[in-house]
C-alpha atoms as a PDB file:
ATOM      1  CA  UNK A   1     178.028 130.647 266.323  1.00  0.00           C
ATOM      2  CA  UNK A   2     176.935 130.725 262.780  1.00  0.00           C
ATOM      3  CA  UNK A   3     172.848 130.360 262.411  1.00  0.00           C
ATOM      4  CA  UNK A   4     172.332 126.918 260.073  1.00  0.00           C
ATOM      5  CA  UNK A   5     170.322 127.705 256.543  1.00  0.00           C
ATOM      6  CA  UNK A   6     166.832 126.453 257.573  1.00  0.00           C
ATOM      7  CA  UNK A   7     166.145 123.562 255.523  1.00  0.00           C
ATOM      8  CA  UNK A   8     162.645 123.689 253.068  1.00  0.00           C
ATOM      9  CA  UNK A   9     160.892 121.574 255.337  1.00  0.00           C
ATOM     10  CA  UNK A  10     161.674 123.680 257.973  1.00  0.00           C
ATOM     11  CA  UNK A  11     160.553 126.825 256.317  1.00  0.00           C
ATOM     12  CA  UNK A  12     157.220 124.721 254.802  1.00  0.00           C
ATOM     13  CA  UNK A  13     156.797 124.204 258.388  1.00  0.00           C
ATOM     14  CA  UNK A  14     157.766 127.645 259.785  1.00  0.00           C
ATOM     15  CA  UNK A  15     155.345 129.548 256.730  1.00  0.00           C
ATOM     16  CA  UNK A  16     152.305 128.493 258.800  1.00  0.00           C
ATOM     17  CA  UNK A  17     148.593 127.767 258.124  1.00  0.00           C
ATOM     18  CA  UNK A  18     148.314 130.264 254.525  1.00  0.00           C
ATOM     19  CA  UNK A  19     151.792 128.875 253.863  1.00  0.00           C
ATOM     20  CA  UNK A  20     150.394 125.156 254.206  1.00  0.00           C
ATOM     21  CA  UNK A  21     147.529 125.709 251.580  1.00  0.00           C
ATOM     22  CA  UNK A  22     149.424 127.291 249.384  1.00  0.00           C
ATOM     23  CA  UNK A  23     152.257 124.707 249.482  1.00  0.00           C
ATOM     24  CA  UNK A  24     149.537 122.048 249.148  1.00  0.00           C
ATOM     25  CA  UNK A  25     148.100 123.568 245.846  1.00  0.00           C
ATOM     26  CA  UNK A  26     151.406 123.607 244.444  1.00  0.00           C
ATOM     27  CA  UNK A  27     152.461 120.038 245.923  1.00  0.00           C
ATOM     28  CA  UNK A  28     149.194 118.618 244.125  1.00  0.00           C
ATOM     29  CA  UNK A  29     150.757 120.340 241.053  1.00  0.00           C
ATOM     30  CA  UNK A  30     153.943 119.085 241.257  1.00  0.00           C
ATOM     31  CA  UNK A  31     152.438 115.428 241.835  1.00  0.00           C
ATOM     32  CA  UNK A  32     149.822 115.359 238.664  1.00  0.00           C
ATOM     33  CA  UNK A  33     152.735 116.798 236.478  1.00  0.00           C
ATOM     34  CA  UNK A  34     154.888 113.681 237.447  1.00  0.00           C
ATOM     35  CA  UNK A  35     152.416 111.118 236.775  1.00  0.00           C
ATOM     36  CA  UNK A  36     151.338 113.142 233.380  1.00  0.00           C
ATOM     37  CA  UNK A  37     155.260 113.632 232.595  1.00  0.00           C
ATOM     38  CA  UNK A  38     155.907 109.593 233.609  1.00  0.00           C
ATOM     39  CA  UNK A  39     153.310 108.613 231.269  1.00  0.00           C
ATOM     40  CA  UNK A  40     153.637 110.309 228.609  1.00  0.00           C
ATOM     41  CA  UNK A  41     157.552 109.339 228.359  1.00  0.00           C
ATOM     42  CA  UNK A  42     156.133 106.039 227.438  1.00  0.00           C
ATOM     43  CA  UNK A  43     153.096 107.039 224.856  1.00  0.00           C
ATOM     44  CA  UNK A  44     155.425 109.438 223.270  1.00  0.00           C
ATOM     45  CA  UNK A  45     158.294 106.722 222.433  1.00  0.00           C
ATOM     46  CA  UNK A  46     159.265 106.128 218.465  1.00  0.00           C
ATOM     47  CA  UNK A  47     158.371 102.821 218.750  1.00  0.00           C
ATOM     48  CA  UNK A  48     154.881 102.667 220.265  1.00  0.00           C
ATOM     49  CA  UNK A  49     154.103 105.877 217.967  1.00  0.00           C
ATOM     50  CA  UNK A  50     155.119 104.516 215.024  1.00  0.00           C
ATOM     51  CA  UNK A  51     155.614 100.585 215.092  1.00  0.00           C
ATOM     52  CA  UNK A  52     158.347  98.966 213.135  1.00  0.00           C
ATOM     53  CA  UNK A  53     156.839  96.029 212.381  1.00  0.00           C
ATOM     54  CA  UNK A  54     153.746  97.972 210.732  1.00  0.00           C
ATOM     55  CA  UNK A  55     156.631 100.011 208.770  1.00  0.00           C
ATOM     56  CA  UNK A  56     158.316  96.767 207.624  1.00  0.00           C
ATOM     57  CA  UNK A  57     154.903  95.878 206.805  1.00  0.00           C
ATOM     58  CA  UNK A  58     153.566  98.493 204.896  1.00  0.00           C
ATOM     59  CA  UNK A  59     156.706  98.892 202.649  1.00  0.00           C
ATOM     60  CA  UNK A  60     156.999  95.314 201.630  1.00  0.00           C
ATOM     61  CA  UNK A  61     153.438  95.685 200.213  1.00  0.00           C
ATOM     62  CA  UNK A  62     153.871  99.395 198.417  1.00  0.00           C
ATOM     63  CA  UNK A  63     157.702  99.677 197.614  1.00  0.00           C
ATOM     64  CA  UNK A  64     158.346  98.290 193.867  1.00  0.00           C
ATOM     65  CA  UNK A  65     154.623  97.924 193.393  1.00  0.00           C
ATOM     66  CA  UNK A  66     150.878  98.632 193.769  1.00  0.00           C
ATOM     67  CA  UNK A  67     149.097  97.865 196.857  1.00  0.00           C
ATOM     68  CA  UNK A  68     145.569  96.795 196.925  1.00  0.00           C
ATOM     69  CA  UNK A  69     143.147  98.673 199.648  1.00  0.00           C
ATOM     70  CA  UNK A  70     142.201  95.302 201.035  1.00  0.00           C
ATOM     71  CA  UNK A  71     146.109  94.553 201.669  1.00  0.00           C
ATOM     72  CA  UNK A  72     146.551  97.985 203.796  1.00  0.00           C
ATOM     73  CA  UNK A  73     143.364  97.485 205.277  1.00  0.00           C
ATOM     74  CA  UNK A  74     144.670  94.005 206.690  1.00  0.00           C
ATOM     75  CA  UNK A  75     147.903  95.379 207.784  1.00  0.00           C
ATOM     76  CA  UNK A  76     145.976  98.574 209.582  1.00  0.00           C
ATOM     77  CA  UNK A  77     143.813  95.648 211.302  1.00  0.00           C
ATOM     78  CA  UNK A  78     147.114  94.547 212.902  1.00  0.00           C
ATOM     79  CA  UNK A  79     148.751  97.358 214.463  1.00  0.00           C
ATOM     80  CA  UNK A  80     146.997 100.506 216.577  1.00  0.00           C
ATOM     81  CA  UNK A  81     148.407 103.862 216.532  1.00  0.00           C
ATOM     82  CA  UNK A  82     148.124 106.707 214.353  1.00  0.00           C
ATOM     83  CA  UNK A  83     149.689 106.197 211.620  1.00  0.00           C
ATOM     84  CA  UNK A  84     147.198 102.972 211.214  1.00  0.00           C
ATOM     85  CA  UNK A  85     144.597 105.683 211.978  1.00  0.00           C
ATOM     86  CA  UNK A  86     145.627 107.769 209.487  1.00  0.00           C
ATOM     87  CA  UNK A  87     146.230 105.571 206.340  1.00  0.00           C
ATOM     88  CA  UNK A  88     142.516 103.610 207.275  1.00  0.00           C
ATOM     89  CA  UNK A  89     140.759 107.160 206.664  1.00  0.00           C
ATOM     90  CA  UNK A  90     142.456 107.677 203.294  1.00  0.00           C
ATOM     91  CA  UNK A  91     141.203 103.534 202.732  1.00  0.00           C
ATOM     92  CA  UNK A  92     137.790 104.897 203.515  1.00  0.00           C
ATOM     93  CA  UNK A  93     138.293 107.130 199.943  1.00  0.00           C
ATOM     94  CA  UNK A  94     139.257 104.341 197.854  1.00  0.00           C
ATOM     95  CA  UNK A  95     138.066 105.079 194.859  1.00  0.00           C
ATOM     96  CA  UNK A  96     137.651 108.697 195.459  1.00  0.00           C
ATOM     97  CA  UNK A  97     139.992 111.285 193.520  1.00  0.00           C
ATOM     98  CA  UNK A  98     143.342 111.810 194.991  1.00  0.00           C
ATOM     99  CA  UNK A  99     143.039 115.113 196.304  1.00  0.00           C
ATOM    100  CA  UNK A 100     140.426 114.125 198.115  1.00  0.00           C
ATOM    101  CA  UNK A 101     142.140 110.866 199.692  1.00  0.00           C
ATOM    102  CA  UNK A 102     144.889 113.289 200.398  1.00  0.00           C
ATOM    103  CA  UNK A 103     142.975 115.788 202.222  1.00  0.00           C
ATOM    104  CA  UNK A 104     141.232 112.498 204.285  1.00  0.00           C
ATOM    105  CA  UNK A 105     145.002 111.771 205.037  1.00  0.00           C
ATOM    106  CA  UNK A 106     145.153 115.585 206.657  1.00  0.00           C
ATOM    107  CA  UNK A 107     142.376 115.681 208.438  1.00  0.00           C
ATOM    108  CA  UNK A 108     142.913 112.346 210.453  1.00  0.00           C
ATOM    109  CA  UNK A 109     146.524 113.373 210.836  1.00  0.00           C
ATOM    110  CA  UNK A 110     145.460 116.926 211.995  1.00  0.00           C
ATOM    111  CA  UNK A 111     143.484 114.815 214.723  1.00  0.00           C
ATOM    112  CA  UNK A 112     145.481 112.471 215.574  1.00  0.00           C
ATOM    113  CA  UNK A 113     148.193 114.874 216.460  1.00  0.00           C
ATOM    114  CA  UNK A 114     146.150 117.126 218.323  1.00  0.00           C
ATOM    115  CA  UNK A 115     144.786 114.278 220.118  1.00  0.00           C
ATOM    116  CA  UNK A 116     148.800 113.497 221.395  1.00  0.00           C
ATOM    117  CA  UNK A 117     149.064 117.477 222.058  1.00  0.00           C
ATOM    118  CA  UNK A 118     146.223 117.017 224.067  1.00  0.00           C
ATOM    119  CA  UNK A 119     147.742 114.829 226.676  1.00  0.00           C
ATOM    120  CA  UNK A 120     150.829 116.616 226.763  1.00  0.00           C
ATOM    121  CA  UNK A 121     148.867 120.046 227.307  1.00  0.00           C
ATOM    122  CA  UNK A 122     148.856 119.788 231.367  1.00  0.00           C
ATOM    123  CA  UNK A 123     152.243 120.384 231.589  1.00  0.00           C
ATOM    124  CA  UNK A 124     152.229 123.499 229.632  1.00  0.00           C
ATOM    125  CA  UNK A 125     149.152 124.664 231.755  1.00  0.00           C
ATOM    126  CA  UNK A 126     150.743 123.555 235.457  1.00  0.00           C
ATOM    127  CA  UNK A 127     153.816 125.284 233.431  1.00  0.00           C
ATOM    128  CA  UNK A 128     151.860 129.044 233.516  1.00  0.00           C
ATOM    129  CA  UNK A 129     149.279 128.551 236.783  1.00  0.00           C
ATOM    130  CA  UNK A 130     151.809 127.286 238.890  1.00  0.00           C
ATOM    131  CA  UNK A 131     153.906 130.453 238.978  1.00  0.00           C
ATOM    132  CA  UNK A 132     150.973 132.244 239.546  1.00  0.00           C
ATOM    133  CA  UNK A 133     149.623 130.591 242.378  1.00  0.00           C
ATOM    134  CA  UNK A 134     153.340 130.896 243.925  1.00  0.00           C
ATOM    135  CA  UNK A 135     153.428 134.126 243.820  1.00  0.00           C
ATOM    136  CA  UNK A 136     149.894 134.827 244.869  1.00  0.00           C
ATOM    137  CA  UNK A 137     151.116 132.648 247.926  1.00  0.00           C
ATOM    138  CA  UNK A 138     154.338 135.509 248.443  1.00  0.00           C
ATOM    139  CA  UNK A 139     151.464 138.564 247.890  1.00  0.00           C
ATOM    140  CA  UNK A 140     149.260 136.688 250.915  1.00  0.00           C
ATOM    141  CA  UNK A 141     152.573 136.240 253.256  1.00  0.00           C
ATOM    142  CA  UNK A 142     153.859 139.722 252.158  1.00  0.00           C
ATOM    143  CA  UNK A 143     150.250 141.429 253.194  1.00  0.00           C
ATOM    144  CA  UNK A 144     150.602 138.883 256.413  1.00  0.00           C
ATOM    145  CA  UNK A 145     154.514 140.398 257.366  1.00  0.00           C
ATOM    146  CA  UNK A 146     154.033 143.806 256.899  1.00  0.00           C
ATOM    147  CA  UNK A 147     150.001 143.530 258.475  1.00  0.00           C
ATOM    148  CA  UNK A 148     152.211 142.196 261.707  1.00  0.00           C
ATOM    149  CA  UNK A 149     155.013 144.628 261.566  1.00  0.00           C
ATOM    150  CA  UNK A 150     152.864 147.448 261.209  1.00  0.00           C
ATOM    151  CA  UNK A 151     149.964 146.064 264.723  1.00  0.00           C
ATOM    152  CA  UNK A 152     153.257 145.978 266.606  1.00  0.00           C
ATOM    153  CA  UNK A 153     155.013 149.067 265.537  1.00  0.00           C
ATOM    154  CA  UNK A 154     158.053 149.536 263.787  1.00  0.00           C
ATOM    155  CA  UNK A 155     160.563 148.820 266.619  1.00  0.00           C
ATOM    156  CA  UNK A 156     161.859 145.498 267.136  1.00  0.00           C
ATOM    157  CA  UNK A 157     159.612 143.822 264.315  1.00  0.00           C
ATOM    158  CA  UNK A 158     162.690 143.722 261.862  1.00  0.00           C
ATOM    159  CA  UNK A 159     163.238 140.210 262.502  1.00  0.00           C
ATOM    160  CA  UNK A 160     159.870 139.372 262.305  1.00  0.00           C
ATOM    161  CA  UNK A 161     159.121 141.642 258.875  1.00  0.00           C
ATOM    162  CA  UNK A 162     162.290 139.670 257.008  1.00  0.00           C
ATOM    163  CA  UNK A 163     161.305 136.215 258.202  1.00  0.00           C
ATOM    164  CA  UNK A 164     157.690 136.855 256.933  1.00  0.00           C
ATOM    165  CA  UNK A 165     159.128 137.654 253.418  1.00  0.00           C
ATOM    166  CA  UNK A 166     161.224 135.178 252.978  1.00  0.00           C
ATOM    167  CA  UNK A 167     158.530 132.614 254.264  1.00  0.00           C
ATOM    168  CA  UNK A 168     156.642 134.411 251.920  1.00  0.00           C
ATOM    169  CA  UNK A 169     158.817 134.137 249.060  1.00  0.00           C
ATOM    170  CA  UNK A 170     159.021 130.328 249.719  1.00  0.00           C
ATOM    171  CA  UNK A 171     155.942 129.599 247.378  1.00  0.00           C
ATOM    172  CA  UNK A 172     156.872 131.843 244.490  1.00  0.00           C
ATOM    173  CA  UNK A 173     160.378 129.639 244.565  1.00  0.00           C
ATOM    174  CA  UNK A 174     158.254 126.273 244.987  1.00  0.00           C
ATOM    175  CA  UNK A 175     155.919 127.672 241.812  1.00  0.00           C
ATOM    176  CA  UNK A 176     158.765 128.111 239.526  1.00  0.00           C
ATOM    177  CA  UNK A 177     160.397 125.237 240.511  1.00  0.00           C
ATOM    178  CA  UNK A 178     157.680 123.274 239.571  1.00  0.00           C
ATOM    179  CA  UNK A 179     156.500 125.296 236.455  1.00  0.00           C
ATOM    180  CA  UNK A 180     160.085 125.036 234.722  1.00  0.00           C
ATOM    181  CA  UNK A 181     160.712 121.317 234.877  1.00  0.00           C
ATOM    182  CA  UNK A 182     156.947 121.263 233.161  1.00  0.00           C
ATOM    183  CA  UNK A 183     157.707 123.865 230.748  1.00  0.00           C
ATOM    184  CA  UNK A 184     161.045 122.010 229.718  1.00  0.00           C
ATOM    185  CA  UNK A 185     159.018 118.529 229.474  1.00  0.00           C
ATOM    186  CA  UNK A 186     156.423 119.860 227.590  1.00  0.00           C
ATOM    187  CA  UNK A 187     158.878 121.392 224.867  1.00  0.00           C
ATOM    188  CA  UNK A 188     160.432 117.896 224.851  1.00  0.00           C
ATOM    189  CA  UNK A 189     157.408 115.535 224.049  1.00  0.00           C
ATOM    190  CA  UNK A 190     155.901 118.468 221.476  1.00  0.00           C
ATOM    191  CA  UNK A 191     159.179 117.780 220.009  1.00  0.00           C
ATOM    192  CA  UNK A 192     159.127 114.246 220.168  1.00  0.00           C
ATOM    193  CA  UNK A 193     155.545 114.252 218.853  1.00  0.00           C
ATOM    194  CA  UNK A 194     156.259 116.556 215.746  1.00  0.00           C
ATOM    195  CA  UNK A 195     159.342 114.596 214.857  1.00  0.00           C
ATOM    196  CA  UNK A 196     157.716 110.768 214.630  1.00  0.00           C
ATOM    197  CA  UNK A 197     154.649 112.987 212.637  1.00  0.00           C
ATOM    198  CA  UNK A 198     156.780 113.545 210.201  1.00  0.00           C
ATOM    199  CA  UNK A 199     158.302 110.207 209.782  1.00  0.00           C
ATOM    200  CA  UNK A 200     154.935 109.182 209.705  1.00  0.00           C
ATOM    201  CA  UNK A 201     154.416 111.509 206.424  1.00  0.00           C
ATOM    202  CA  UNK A 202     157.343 109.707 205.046  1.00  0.00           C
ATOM    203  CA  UNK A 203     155.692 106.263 205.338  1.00  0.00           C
ATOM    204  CA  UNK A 204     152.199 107.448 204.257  1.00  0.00           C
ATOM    205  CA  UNK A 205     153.262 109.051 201.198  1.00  0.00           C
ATOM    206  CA  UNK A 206     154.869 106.004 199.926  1.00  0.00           C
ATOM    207  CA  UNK A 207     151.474 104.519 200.709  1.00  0.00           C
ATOM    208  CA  UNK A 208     149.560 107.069 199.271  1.00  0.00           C
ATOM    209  CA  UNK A 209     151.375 106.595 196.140  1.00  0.00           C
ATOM    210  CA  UNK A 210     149.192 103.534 195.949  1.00  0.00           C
ATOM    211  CA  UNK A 211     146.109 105.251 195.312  1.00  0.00           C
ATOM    212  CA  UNK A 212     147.942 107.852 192.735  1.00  0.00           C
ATOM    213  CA  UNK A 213     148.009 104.071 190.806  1.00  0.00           C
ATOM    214  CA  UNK A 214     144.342 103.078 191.535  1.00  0.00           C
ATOM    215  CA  UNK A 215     142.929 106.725 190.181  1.00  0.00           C
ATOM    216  CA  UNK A 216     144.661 105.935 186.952  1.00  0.00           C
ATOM    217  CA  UNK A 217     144.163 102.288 186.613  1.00  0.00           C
ATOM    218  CA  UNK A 218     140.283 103.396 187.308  1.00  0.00           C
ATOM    219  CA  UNK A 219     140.238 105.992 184.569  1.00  0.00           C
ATOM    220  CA  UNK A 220     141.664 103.645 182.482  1.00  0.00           C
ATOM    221  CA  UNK A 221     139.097 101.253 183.156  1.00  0.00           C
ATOM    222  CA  UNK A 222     136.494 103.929 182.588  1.00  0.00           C
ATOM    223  CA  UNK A 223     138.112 105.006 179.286  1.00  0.00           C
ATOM    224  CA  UNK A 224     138.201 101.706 177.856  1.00  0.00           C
ATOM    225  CA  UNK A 225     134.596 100.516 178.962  1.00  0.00           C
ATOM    226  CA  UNK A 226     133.815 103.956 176.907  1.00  0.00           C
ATOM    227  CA  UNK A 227     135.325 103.068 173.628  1.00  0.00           C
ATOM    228  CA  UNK A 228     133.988  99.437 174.112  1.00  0.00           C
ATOM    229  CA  UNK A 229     130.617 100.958 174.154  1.00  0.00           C
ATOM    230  CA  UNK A 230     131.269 103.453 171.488  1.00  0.00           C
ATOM    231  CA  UNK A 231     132.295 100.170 169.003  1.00  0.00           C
ATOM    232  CA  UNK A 232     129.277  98.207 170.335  1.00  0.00           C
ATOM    233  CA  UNK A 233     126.944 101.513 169.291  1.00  0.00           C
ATOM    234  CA  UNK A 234     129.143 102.037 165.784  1.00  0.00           C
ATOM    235  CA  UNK A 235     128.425  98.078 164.983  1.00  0.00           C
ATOM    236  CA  UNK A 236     124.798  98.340 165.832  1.00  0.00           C
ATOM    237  CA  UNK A 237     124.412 101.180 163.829  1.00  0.00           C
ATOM    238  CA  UNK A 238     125.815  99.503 160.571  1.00  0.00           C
END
């Protein structure tokens, strides 16, 4: 009759010692990429990047008027995240001239996103090595076949030469296998990551509109305290 398709246990068991290593590399791969993949499907939700109740927050103190600094600073004291992380560097420039607590807004946001990248960047690497080491696993078993085919002779080792390749073959098949699913994944939460950064833009710059106020109410401020002085020097004068 009919020979059965050999299951992948059977051929993980059938590729033999070099097989087994290989196979184990790639397993250990396959394993860290879950737990990295299952983790960072929680960190990477909307609502644990961005929190609603710090969005609710923040808009009841900016929208229809003029937050102080020490009002963010108490709602950033509630919440962790970025976005918190974010608005308390421009908080650290109060004061400052807007570009400047504008380009404080960048640079923590610049970090904080590349900090989220960061966790997600295993998967991309597991993505590219993994293929690699599969198919450094197939170059091995290939050497391994033919090596065996060619001590015996030609006749009679067909059998043997085409089960050595496809054994061989097994761990470039096992290395994409793993590196697509990680490829795919990290896409997804790069994705995920860019779109809640830019809803946190859309929050910040209503917050940042804040400080737009505070640089003119302080120039006012200045102006005035000028002409005060200039009235005080005209009267002493006369």
């Amino acid at each position: 009759g009919e020979e059965s398709t050999p299951s992948i246990m059977n051929m993980v068991v059938e590729s033999g010692p070099t097989g087994w290593g290989f196979m184990f590399v790639l397993g250990a791969f396959s394993v860290y990429a879950t737990m990295v993949a299952v983790e960072r499907y929680s960190a990477t939700k909307k609502h644990v990047l961005i929190p609603p109740k710090f969005v609710e927050e923040l808009q009841s103190k900016v929208v229809g008027r003029d937050a102080t600094p020490t009002e963010l600073r108490d709602v950033c004291a509630k919440y962790d995240g970025p976005p918190t992380n974010i608005l308390s560097a421009a908080l650290l420039r109060t004061g400052r001239p807007l570009p400047e607590v504008e380009k404080a807004m960048e640079d923590a946001a610049a970090r904080e996103m590349a900090e989220l990248r960061s966790r997600v960047r295993p998967l991309s690497v597991i993505g590219s090595i993994a293929p690699l080491v599969g198919l450094l696993g197939t170059v091995v078993g290939m050497i391994g076949a033919f090596y065996t085919a060619s001590a015996g002779g030609l006749g009679g080792e067909g059998e043997t030469l085409a089960q050595g390749i496809y054994l061989a073959l097994l761990t470039t098949a096992a290395g994409l296998g793993i590196a697509i699913p990680c490829l795919l994944l990290s896409a997804f939460y790069n994705s995920k990551i860019d779109r809640a950064f830019r809803e946190m833009d859309m929050h910040l710059t209503e917050a940042l509109s804040s400080f737009g106020a505070m640089e003119k109410t302080s120039r006012e401020f200045a102006s005035e305290d000028k002409d005060a002085a200039d009235q005080r020097l005209m009267a002493t004068a006369k």
